[in-house]
Structure formats: structure tokens, C-alpha cells
N, C-alpha and C. Protein backbone atom coordinates (compact mmCIF):
# COMPACT_ATOMS: atom_id res chain seq x y z
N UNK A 1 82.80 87.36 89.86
CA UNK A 1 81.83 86.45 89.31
C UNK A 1 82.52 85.12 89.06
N UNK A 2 82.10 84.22 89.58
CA UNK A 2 82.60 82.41 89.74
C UNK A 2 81.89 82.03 88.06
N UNK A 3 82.53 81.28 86.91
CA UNK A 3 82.23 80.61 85.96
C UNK A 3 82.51 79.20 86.39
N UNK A 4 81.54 78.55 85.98
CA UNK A 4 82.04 77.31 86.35
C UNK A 4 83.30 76.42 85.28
N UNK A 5 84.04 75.99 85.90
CA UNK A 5 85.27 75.60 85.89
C UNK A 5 86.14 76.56 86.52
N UNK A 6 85.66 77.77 87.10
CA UNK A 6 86.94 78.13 88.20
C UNK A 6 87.93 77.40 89.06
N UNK A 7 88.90 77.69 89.12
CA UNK A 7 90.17 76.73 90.09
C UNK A 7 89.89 77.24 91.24
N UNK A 8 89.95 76.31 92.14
CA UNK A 8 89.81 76.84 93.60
C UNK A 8 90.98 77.50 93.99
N UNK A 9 92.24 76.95 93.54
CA UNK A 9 93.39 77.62 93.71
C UNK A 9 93.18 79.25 93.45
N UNK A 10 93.14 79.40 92.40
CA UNK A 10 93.04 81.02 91.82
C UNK A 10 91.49 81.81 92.74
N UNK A 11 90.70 81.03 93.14
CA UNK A 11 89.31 82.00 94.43
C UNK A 11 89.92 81.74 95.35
N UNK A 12 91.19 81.10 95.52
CA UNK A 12 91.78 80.89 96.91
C UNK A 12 92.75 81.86 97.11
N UNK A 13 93.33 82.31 95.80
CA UNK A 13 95.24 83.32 95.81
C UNK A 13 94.30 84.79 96.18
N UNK A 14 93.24 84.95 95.15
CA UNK A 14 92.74 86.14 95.09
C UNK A 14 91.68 86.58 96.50
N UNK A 15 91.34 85.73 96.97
CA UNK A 15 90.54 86.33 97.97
C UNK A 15 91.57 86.76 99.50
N UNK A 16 92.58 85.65 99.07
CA UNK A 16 93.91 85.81 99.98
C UNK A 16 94.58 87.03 100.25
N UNK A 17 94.70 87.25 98.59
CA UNK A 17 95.00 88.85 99.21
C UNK A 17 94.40 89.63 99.50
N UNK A 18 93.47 90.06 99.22
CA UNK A 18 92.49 91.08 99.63
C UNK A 18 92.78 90.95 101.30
N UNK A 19 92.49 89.48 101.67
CA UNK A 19 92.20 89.21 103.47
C UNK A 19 93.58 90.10 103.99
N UNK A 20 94.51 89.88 103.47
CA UNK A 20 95.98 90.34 103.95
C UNK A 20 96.00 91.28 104.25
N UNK A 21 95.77 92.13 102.69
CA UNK A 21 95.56 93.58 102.87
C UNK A 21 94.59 94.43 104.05
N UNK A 22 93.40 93.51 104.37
CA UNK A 22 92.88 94.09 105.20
C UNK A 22 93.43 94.02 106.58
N UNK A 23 93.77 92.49 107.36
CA UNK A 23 94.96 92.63 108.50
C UNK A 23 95.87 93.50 108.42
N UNK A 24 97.12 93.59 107.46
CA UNK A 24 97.88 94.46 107.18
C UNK A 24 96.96 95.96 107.83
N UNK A 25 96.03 96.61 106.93
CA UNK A 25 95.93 97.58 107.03
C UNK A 25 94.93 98.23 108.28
N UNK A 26 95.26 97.14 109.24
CA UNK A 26 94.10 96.77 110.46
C UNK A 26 92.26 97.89 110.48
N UNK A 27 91.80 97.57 109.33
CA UNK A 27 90.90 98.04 108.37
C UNK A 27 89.97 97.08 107.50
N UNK A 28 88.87 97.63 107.01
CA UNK A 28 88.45 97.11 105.73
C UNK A 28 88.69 97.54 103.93
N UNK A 29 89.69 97.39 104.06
CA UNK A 29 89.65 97.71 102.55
C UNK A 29 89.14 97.68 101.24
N UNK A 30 88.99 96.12 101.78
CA UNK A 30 88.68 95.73 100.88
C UNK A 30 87.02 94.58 100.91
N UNK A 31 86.10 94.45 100.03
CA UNK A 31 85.05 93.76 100.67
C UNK A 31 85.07 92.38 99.20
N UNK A 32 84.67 91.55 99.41
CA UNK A 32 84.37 90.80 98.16
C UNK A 32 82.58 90.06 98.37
N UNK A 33 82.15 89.71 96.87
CA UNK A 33 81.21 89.46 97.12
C UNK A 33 81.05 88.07 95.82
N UNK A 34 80.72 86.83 96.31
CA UNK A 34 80.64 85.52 95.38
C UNK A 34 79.57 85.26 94.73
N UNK A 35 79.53 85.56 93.59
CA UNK A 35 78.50 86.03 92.77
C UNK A 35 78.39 84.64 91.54
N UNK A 36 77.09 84.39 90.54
CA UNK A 36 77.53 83.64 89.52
C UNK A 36 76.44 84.33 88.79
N UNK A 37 76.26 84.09 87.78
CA UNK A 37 75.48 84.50 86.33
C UNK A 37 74.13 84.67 87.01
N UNK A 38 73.52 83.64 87.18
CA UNK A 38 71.87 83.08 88.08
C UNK A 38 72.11 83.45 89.48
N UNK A 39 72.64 83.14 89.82
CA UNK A 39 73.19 82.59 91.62
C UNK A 39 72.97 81.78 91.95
N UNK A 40 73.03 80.37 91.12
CA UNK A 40 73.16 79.03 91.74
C UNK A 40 74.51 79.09 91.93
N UNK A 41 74.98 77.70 92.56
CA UNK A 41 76.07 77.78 92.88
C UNK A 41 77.19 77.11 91.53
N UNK A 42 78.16 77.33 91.69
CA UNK A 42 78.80 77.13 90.56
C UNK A 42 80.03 75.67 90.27
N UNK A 43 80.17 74.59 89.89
CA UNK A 43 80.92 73.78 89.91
C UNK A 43 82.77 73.94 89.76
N UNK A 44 83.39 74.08 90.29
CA UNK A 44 84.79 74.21 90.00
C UNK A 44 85.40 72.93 88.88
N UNK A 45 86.64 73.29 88.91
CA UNK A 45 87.81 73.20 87.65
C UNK A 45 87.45 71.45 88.39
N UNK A 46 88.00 71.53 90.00
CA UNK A 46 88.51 70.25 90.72
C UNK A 46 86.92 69.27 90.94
N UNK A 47 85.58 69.92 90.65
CA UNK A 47 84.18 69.21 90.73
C UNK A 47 83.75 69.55 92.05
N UNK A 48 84.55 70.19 92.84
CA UNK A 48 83.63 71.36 93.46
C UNK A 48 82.55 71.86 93.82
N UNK A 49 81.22 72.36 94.26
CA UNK A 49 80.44 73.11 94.05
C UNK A 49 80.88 74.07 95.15
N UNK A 50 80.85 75.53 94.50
CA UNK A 50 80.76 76.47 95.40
C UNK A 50 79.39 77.20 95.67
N UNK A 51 79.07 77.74 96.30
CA UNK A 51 77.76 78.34 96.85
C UNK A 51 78.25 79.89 96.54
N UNK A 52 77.46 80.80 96.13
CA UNK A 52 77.77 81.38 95.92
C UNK A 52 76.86 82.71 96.81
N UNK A 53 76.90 84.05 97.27
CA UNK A 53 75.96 84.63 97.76
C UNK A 53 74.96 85.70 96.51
N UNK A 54 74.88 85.33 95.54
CA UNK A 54 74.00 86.52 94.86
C UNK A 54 74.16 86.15 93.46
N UNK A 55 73.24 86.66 92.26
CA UNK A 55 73.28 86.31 90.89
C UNK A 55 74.06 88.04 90.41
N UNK A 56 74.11 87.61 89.40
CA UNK A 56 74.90 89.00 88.91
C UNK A 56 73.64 89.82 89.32
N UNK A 57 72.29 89.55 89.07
CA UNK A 57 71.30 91.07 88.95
C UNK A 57 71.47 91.77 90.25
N UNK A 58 71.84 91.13 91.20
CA UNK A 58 72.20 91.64 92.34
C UNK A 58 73.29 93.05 92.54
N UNK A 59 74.06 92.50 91.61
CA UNK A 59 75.19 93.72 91.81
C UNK A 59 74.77 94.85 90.86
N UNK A 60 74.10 94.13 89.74
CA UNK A 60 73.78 95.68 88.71
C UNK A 60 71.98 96.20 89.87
N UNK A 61 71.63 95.64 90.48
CA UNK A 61 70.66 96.90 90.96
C UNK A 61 71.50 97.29 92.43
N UNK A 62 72.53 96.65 92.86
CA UNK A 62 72.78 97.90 93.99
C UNK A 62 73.91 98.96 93.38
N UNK A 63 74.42 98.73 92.13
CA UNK A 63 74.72 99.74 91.03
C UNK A 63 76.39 99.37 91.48
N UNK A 64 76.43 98.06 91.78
CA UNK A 64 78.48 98.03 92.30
C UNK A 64 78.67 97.65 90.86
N UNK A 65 77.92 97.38 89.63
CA UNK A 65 78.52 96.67 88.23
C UNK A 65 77.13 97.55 87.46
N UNK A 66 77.87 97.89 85.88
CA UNK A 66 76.21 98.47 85.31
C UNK A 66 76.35 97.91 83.58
């Protein structure tokens, strides 16, 4: 979940690894999904806007958060 003032740096380290891990493990391991409170998009630390794909209610009805 993106709050606004997120660092792009830190949605940049963390999504990084995940990507790695999945080359590495020539697989999907791992999936991510860019989420914010509403699902508008969210302003970063640097003024930013990120877009985000879904509001939180999204993840509590496909039951990945409860």
C-alpha cells in the first residue's frame, strides 16, 4: 500500500527485489500489487504522482488482506 509521501527510492529497492528473485528463480515467485487507501493515485516524498492499480477494498474482497 503507497501513502503518500512514499520515496520512490524505497518502491524502487523493494519491488527490485522481488523482480530479482523472480529471474534468479526463472519463476514467479513473487507477484506485487500498487495499491492506495481509495485508489487514486498517490503523490511521492520527490512530488511524484504514482498511479496506482486498486484501492485497498480490492485486496480485502479478493481476501489477499482481511
Amino acid at each position: 500500500m503507497l501513502l503518500p509521501g512514499t520515496g520512490m527510492a524505497c518502491l524502487s529497492a523493494a519491488v527490485a527485489v522481488l523482480s530479482h528473485a523472480n529471474k534468479l528463480a526463472e519463476q514467479t515467485l513473487y507477484r506485487w500489487t500498487l495499491c492506495s487507501w481509495d485508489g487514486l493515485a498517490v503523490v511521492s516524498e520527490e512530488g511524484f504522482e504514482v498511479g496506482v492499480q486498486q484501492g485497498i477494498q480490492g485486496l480485502i474482497q479478493r481476501g489477499w488482506i482481511s
